[in-house]
Protein backbone atom coordinates (compact mmCIF):
# COMPACT_ATOMS: atom_id res chain seq x y z
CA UNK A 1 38.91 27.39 18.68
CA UNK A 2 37.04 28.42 21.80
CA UNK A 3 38.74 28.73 24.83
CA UNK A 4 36.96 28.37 28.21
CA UNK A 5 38.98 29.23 31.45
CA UNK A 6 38.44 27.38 34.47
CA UNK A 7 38.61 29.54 38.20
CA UNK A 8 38.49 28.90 41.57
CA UNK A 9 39.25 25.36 41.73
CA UNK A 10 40.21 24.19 45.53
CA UNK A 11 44.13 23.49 46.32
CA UNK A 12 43.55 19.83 46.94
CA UNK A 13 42.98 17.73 43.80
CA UNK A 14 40.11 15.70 44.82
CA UNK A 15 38.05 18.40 45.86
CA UNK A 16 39.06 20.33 42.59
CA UNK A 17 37.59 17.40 40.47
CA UNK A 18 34.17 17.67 42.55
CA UNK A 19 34.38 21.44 41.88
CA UNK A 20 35.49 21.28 37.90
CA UNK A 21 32.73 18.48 37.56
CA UNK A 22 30.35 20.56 39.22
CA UNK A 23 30.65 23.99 38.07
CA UNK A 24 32.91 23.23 34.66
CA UNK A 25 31.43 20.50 33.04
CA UNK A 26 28.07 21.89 31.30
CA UNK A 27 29.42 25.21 30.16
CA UNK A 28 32.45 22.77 28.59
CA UNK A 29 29.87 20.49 27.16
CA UNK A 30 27.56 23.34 25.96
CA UNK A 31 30.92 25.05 24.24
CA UNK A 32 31.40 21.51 22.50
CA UNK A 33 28.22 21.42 21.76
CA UNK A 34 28.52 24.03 18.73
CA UNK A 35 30.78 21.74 16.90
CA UNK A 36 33.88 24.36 17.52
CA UNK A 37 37.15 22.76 18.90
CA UNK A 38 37.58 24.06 22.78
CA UNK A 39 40.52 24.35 25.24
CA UNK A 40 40.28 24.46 28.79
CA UNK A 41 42.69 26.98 30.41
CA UNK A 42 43.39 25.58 33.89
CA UNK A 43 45.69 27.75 36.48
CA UNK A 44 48.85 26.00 37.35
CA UNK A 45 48.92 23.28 39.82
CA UNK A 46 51.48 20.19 41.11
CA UNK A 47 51.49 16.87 39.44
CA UNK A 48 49.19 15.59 41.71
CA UNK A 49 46.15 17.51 39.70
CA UNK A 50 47.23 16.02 36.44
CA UNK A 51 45.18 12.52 36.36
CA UNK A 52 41.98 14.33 37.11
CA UNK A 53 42.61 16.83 34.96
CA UNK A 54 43.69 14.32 31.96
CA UNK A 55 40.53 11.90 32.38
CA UNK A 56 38.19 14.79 32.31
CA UNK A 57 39.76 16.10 29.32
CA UNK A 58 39.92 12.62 27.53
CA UNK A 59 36.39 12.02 28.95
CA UNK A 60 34.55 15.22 27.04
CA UNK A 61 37.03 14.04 24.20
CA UNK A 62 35.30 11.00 23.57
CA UNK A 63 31.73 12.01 23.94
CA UNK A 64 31.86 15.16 21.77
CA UNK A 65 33.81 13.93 19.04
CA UNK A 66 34.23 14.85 16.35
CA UNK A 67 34.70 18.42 18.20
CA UNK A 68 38.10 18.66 19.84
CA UNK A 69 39.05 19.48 23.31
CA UNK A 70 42.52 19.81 24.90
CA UNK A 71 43.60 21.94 27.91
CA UNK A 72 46.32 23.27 29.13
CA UNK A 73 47.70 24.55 32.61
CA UNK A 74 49.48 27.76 32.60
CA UNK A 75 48.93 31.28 34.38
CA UNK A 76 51.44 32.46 31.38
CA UNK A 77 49.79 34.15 28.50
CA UNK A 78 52.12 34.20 26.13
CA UNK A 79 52.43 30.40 26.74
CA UNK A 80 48.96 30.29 26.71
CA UNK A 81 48.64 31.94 23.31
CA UNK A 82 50.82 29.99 21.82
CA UNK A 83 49.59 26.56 22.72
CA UNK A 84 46.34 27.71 21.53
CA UNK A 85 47.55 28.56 18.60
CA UNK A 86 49.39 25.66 18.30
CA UNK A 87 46.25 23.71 19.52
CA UNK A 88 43.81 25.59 16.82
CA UNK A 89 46.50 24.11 13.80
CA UNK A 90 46.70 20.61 14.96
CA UNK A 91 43.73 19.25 13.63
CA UNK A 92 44.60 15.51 15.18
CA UNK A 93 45.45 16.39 18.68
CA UNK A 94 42.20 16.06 20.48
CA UNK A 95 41.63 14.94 24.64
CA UNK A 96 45.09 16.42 25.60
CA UNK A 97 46.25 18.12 28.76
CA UNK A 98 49.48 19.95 28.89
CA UNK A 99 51.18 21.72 31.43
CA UNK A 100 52.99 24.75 30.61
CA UNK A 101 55.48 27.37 32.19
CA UNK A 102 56.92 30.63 30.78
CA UNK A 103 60.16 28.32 28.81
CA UNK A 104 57.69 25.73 27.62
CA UNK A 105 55.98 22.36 28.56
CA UNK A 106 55.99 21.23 32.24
């Protein structure tokens, strides 16, 4: 399982979409492309980033299946670590985003 994480995204959520679609999106897709599962490491951020975040996940879900892709949203590595190890044993869970802090999900 790859794991690709995503930087300098703006504060408000619309303008973090335009910026994940624009500077994200082809190094995801080109990750996805070599047929290995991916996860998107996203820094923490209110609820009000987690439709976006969800569709785009769901989105690259659906056009590079049978490759997975799930994210998750944590500036905790041990968290981190163990959702993607959690994430690299599920072989079902595909186009999932979950928010994480240091006791567990969000």
């Amino acid at each position: 399982m790859q794991r690709l994480d995503i930087t300098g995204l703006p504060p408000v959520p619309s303008a973090a979409a335009a910026a994940f679609y624009a500077e994200w999106l082809e190094p995801a897709a080109r990750l996805l492309a070599s047929g290995e599962g991916l996860t998107l490491v996203f820094p923490p951020a209110g609820h009000e980033h987690s439709a976006w975040r969800l569709s785009a996940v769901q989105s690259l879900a659906r056009e590079h299946a049978p490759a997975r892709i799930n994210a998750v949203a944590s500036d905790d590595e041990a968290g981190i670590a163990a959702a993607l190890a959690y994430l690299a044993a599920a072989d079902g869970v595909t186009g999932q985003y979950l928010p994480l802090d240091s006791v567990g999900a969000g």
